[in-house]
Each structure stands twice: as structure tokens, then as C-alpha cells.
C-alpha atoms as a PDB file:
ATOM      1  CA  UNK A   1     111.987  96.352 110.873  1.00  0.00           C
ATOM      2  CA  UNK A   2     113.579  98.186 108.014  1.00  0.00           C
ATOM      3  CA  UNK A   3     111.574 101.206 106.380  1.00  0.00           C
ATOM      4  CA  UNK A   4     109.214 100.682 103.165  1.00  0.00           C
ATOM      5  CA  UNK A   5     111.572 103.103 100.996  1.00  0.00           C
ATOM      6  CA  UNK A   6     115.376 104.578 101.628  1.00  0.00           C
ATOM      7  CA  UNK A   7     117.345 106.713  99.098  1.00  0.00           C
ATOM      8  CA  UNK A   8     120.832 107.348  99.986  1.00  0.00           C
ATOM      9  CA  UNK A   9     122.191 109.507  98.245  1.00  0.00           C
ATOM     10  CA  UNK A  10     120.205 109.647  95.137  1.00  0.00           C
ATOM     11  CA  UNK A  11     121.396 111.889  92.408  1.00  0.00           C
ATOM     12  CA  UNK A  12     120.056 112.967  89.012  1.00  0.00           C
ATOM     13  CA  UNK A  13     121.103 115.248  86.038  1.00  0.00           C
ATOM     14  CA  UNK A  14     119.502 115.533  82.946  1.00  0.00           C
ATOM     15  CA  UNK A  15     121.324 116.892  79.909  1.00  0.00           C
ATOM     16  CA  UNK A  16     118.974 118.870  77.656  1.00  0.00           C
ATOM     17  CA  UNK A  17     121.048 119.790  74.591  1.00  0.00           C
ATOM     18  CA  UNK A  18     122.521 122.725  76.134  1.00  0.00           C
ATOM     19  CA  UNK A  19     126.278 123.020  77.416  1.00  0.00           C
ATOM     20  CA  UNK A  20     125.364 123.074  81.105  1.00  0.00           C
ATOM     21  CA  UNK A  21     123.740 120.272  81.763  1.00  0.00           C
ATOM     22  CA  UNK A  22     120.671 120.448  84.116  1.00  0.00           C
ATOM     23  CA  UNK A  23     121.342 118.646  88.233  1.00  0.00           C
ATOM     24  CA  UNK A  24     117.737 117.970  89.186  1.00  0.00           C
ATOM     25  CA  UNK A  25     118.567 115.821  92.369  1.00  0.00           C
ATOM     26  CA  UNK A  26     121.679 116.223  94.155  1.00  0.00           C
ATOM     27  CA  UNK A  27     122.669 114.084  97.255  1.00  0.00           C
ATOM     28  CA  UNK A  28     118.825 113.097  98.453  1.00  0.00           C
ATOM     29  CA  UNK A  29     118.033 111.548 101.551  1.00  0.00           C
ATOM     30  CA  UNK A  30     115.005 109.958 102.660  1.00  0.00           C
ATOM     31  CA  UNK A  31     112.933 107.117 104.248  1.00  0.00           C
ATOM     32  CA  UNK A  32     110.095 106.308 104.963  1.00  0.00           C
ATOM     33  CA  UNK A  33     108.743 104.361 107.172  1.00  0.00           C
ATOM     34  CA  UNK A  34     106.018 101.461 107.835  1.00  0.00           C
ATOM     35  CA  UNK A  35     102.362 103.151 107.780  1.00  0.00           C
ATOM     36  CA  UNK A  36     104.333 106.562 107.782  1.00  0.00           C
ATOM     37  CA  UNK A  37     102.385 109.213 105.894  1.00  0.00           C
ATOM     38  CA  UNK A  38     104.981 111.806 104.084  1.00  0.00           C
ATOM     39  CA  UNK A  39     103.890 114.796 102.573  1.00  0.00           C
ATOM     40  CA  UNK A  40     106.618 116.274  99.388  1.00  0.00           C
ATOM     41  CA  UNK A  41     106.226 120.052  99.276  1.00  0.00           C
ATOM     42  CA  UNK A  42     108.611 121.608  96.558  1.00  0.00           C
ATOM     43  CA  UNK A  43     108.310 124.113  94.181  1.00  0.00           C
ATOM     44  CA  UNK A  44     108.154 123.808  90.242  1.00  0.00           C
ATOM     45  CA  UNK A  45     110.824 122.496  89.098  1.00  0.00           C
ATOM     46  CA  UNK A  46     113.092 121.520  91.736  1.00  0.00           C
ATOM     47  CA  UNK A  47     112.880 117.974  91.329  1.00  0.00           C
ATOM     48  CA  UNK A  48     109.501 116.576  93.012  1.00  0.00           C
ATOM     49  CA  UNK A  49     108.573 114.497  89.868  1.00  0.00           C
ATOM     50  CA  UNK A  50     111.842 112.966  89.621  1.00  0.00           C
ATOM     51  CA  UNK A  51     112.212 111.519  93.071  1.00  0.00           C
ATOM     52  CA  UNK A  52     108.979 109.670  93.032  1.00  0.00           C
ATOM     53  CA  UNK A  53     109.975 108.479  89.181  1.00  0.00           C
ATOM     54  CA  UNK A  54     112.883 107.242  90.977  1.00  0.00           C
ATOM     55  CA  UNK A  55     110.941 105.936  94.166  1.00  0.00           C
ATOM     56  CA  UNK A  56     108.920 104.535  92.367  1.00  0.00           C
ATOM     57  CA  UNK A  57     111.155 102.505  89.728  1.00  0.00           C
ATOM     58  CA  UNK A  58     110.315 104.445  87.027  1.00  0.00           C
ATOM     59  CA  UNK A  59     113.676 106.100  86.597  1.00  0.00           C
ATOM     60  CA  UNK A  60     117.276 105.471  88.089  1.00  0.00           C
ATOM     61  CA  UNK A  61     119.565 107.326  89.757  1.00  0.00           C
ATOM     62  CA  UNK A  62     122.742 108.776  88.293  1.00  0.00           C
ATOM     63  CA  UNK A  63     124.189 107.637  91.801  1.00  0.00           C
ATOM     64  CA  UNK A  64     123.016 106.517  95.115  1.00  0.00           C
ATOM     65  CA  UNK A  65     121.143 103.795  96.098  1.00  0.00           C
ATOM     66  CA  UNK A  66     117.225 102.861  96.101  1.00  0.00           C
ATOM     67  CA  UNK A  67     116.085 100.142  98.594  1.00  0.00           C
ATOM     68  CA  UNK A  68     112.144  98.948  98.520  1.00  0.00           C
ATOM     69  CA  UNK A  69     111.493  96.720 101.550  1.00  0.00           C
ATOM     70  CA  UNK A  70     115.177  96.826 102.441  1.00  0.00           C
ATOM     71  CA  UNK A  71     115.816  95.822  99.275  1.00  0.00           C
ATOM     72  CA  UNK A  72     118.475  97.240  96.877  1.00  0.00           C
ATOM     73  CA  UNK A  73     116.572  98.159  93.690  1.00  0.00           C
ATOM     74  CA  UNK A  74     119.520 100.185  92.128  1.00  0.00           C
ATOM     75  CA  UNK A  75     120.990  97.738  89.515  1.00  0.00           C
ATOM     76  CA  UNK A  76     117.752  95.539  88.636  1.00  0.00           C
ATOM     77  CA  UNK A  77     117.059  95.002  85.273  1.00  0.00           C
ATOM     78  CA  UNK A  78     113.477  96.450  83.344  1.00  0.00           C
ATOM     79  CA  UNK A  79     111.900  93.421  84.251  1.00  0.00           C
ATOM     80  CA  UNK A  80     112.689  92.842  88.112  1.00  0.00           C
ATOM     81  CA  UNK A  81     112.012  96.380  87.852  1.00  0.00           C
ATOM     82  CA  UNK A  82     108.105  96.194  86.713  1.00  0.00           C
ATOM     83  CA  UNK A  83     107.739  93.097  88.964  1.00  0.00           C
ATOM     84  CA  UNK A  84     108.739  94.618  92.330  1.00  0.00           C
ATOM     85  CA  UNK A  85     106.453  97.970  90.880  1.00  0.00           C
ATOM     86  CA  UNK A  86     103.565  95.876  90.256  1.00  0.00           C
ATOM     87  CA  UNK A  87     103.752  94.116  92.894  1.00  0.00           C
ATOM     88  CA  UNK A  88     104.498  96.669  95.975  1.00  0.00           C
ATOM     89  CA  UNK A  89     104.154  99.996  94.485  1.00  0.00           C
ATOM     90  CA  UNK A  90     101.011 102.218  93.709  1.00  0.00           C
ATOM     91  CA  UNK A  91     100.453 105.605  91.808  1.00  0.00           C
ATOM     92  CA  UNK A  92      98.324 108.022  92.174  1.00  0.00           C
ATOM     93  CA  UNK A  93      98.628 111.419  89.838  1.00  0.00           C
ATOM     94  CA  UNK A  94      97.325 114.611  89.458  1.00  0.00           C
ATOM     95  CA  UNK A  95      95.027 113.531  86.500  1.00  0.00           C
ATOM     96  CA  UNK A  96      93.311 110.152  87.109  1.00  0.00           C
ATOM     97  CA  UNK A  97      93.993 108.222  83.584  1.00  0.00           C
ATOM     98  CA  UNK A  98      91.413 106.173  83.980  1.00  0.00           C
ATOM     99  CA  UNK A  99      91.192 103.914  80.965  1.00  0.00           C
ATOM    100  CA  UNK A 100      87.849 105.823  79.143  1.00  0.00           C
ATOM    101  CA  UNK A 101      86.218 102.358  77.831  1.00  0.00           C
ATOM    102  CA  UNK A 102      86.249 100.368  81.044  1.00  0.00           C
ATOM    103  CA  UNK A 103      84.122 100.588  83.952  1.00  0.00           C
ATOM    104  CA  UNK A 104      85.395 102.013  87.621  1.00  0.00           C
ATOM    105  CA  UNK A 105      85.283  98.751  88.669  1.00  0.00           C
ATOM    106  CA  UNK A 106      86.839  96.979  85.604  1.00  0.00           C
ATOM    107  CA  UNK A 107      89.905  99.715  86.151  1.00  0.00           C
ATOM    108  CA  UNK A 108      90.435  98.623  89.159  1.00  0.00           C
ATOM    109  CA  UNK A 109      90.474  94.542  87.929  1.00  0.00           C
ATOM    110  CA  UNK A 110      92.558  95.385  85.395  1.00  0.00           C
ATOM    111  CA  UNK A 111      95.524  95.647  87.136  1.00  0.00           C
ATOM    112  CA  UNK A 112      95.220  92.713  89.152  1.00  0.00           C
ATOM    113  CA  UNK A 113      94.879  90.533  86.366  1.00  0.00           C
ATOM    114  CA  UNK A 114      97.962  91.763  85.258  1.00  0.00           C
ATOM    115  CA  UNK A 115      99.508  90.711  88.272  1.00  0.00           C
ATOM    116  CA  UNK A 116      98.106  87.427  88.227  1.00  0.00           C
ATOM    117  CA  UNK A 117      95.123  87.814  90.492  1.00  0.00           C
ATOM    118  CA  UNK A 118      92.174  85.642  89.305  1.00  0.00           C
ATOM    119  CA  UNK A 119      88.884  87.514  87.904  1.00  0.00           C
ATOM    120  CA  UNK A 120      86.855  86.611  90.920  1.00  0.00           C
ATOM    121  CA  UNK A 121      89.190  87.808  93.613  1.00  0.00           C
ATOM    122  CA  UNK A 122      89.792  91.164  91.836  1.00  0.00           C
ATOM    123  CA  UNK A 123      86.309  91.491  91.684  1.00  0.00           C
ATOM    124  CA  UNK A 124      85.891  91.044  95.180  1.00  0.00           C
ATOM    125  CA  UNK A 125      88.744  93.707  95.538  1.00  0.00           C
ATOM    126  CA  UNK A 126      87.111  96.415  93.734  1.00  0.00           C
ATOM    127  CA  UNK A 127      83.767  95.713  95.129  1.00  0.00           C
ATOM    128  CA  UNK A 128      85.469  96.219  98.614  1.00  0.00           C
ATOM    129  CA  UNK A 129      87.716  99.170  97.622  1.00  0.00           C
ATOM    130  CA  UNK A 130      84.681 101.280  95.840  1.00  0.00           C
ATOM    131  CA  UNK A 131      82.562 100.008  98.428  1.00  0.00           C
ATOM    132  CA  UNK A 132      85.057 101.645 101.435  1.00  0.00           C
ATOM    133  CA  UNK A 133      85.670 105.256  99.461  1.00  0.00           C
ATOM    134  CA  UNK A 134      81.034 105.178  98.913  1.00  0.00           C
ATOM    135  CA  UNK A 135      81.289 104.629  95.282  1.00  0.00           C
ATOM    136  CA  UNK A 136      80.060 100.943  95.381  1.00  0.00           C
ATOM    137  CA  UNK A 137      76.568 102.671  92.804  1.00  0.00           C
ATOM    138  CA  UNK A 138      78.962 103.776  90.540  1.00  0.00           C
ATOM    139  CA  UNK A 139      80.797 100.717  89.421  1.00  0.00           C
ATOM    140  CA  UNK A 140      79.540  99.860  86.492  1.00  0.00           C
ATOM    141  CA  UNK A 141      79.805 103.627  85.260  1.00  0.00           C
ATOM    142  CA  UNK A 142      82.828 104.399  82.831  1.00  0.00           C
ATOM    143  CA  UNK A 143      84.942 107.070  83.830  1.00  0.00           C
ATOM    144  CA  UNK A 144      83.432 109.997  81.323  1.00  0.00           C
ATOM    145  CA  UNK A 145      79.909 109.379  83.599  1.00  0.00           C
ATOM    146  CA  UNK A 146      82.014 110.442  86.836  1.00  0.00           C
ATOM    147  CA  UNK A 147      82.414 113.769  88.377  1.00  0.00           C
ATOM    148  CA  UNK A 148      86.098 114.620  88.838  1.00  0.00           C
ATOM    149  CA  UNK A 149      86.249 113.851  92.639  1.00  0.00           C
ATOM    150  CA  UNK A 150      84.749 110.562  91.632  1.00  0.00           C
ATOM    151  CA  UNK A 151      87.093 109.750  89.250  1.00  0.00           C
ATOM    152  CA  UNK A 152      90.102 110.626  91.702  1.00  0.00           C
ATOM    153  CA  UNK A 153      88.442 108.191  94.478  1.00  0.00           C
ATOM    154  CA  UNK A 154      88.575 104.752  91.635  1.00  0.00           C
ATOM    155  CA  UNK A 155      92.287 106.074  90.744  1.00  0.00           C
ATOM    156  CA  UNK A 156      92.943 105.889  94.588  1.00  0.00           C
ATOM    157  CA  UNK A 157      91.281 102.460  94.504  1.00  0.00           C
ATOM    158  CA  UNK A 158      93.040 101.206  91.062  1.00  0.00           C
ATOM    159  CA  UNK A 159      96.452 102.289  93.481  1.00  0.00           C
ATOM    160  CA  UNK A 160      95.777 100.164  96.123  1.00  0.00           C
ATOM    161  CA  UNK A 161      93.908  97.350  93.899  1.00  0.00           C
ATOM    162  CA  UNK A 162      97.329  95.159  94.151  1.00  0.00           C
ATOM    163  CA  UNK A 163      97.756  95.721  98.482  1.00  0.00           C
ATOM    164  CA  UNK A 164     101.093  98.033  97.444  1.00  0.00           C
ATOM    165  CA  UNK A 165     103.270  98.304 100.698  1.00  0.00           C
ATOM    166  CA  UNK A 166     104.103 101.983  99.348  1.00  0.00           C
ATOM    167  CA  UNK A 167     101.608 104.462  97.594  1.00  0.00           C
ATOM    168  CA  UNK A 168     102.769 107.855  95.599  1.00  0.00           C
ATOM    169  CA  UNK A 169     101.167 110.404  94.749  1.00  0.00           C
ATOM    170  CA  UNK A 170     101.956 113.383  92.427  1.00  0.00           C
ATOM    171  CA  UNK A 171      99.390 116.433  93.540  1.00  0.00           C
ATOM    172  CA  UNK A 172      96.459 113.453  93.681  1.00  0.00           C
ATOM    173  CA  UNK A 173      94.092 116.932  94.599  1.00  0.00           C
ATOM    174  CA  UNK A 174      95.791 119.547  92.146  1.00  0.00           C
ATOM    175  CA  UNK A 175      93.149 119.325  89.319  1.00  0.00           C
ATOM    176  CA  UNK A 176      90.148 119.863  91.643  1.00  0.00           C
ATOM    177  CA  UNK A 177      88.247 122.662  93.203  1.00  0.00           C
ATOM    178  CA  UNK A 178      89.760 123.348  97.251  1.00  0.00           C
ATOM    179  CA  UNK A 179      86.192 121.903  98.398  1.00  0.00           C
ATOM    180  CA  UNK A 180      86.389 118.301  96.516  1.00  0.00           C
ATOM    181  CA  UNK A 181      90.047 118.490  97.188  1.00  0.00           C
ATOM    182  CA  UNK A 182      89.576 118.570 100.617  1.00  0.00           C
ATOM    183  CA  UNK A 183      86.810 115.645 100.733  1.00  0.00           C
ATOM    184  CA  UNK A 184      88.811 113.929  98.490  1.00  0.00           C
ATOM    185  CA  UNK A 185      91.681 114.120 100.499  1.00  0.00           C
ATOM    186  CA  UNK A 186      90.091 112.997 103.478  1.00  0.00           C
ATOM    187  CA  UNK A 187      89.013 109.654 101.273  1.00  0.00           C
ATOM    188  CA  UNK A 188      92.559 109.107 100.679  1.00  0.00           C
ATOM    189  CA  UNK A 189      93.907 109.393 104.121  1.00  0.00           C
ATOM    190  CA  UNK A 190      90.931 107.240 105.164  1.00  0.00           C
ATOM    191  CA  UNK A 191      91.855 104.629 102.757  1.00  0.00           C
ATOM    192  CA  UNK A 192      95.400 104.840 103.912  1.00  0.00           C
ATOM    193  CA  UNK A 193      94.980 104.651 107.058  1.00  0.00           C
ATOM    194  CA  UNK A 194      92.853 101.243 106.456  1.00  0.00           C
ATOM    195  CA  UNK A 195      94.981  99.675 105.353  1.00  0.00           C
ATOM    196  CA  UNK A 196      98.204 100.555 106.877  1.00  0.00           C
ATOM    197  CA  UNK A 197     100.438 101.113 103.854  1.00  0.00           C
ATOM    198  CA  UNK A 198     103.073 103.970 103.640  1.00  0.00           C
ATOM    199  CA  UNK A 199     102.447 106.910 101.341  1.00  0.00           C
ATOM    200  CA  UNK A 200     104.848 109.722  99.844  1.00  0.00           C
ATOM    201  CA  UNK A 201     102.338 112.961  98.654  1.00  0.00           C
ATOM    202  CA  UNK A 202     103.482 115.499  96.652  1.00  0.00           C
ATOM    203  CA  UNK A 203     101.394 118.268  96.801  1.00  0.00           C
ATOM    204  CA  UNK A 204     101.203 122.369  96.847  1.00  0.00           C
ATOM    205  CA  UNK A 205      98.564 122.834  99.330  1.00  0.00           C
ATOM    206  CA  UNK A 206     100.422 123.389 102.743  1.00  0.00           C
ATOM    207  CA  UNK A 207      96.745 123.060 104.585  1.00  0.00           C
ATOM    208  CA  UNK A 208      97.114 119.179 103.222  1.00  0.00           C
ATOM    209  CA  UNK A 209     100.281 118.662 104.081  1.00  0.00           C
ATOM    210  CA  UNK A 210     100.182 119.561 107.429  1.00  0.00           C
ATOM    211  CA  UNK A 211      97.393 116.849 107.834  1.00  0.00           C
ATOM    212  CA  UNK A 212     100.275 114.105 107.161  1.00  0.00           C
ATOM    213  CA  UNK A 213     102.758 112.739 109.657  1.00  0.00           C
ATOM    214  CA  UNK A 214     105.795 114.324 108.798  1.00  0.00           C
ATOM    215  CA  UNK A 215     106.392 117.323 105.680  1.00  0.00           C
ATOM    216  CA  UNK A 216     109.927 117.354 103.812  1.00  0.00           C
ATOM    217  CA  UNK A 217     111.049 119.522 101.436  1.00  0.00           C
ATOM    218  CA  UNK A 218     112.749 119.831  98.363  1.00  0.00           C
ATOM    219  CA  UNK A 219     114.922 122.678  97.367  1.00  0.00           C
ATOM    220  CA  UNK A 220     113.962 125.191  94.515  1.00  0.00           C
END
């Protein structure tokens, strides 16, 4: 069985306006594989936001290839592009951007209506999803009414409201205190391991990391 993601390859430069321009990525390699948990550990700057733009469709390659699901995702067009992100992709960031008017639950049915999911069955999602990281009181509370480990747990439930084969996450603990981080943490993993999907994790923390399956790095 072919892994979830593969980049061969992968290079990126970004010119800036000055006469050098800046290489970000140069010659990256890496898969990952089914229910594989990878932790990203790179300093500022030396690319870790650009891979998973690129993993996860949200930027291309100067060269090298991108395959989701064994799938070559290099020359798709915008709209391929959003489909195959909405439909088998989930993000997870440092700061939750959780949509202020909406409920936690209605944040998490949100995006499954958008990806064609009818209201009752994405109800039944988030109900299930809150219910599994202990936030099923909560779900009718909008975002500003949650703590900020609460509000991480419904952006790790709005990730995996659409069953994403792949999950990534850009420091999903770096804007909390080292005790919710860690609980928090543990409710990802948990929620990962549940239900089986793969996960690249940026983060700092070299405690977390070690808790994953396998730690790569990124030069600085």
C-alpha cells in the first residue's frame, strides 16, 4: 500500500525584492506513511511552514513532485487542488481560528457542509468528535466562552470533521502554557490514534516530539 504523502524532491525559492533570491526548500524528501505519526522539528526560518503549505496543497513546488494517496498532485489545477484538500487533508495551527460567531459545534459542521455532507450527519460528527476529546457541554458555546486549551481541542475536531487521511499541524501547542500543552497534546494523539489517520507535527517542544513515531528534521 503506497504511503498517505511523498515529496520527491520538492524545492522552493522565494524571491523577496532583493538580488539574491531566498532557497527555502532545497531537494526534500519525505513520506509518510499509513497511521504514521511524524513529528517536524526545525528552527525559525528554515522552511517548516513551507513544506506543510506544500503538503498540504496550499503552495507548489518550484520542482519535485507531491503525491497524496499515491497520487501526483504536482500539476493540478486550483480547483482539483481544493477538492483533494477538502476532501483528504486537515489543518491544525498554532492559533485555532475558530470562526468567533459560530458555536464549537457549528465550526465543526461548517466544513462538512462545504464538502457536501448533509446537516444531520455533520451534526452527528461533531457531537461524536466533541463528545471523544470531553467537550460534548461545551457545544453550543462560541469560541470567545472557551479557555484556550478548549478552543485548540474543537480546532482538532473541525480537522478531522471531514475523516482527512492526512492531518498537519503547525505548533498545534505553541500558544499555550507547557501544562495545557501537554493535556492538549495527549487529546490530539488520542484522537489520532482513533481514528487511524497519518499526521505531520511541526512543533518546538522536543519532549512532544519524542512522543511521535518517528522525528525528522529540517535544516536551519
Amino acid at each position: 500500500m503506497s504511503d498517505v504523502l511523498t515529496l520527491s524532491d520538492v524545492t522552493k525559492t522565494y524571491n523577496l525584492g532583493t538580488p539574491a533570491a531566498v532557497e527555502v526548500l532545497r531537494g526534500v524528501d519525505l513520506s509518510i506513511a499509513r497511521g504514521e505519526v511524524v513529528a517536524l522539528v526545525a528552527p525559525s526560518g528554515a522552511g517548516k511552514s513551507t513544506l506543510l503549505h506544500i503538503a498540504g496543497l496550499l503552495d507548489t513546488p518550484d520542482s519535485g513532485q507531491v503525491l497524496l494517496n499515491g497520487r501526483d498532485m504536482t500539476g493540478l489545477g486550483d480547483r482539483a487542488r481544493t477538492t483533494a484538500r477538502r476532501a483528504e487533508l486537515g489543518f491544525v495551527y498554532q492559533f485555532h481560528h475558530l470562526l468567533p460567531e459560530f458555536s464549537a459545534a457549528e465550526n465543526i459542521i461548517l466544513p462538512q457542509l462545504a464538502n457536501g455532507v448533509g446537516q444531520r450527519a455533520a451534526a452527528a460528527r461533531a457531537a461524536d468528535l466533541l463528545g471523544r476529546v470531553g467537550l460534548s457541554h461545551r457545544a453550543d458555546h462560541r469560541p470567545a466562552e472557551l479557555s484556550g486549551g478548549e478552543q485548540q481541542r474543537v480546532a482538532f475536531c473541525r480537522a478531522l470533521a471531514n475523516q482527512p487521511a492526512l492531518l498537519l499541524a503547525d505548533e498545534p501547542t505553541g500558544n499555550l502554557d507547557p501544562e495545557t500543552s501537554d493535556k492538549v497534546f495527549e487529546v490530539l494523539m488520542a484522537l489520532v490514534r482513533e481514528t487511524g489517520l497519518s499526521a505531520l507535527i511541526a512543533t518546538h517542544n522536543h519532549q512532544l516530539a519524542a512522543r511521535m513515531d518517528r522525528v525528522i528534521g529540517l535544516g536551519g
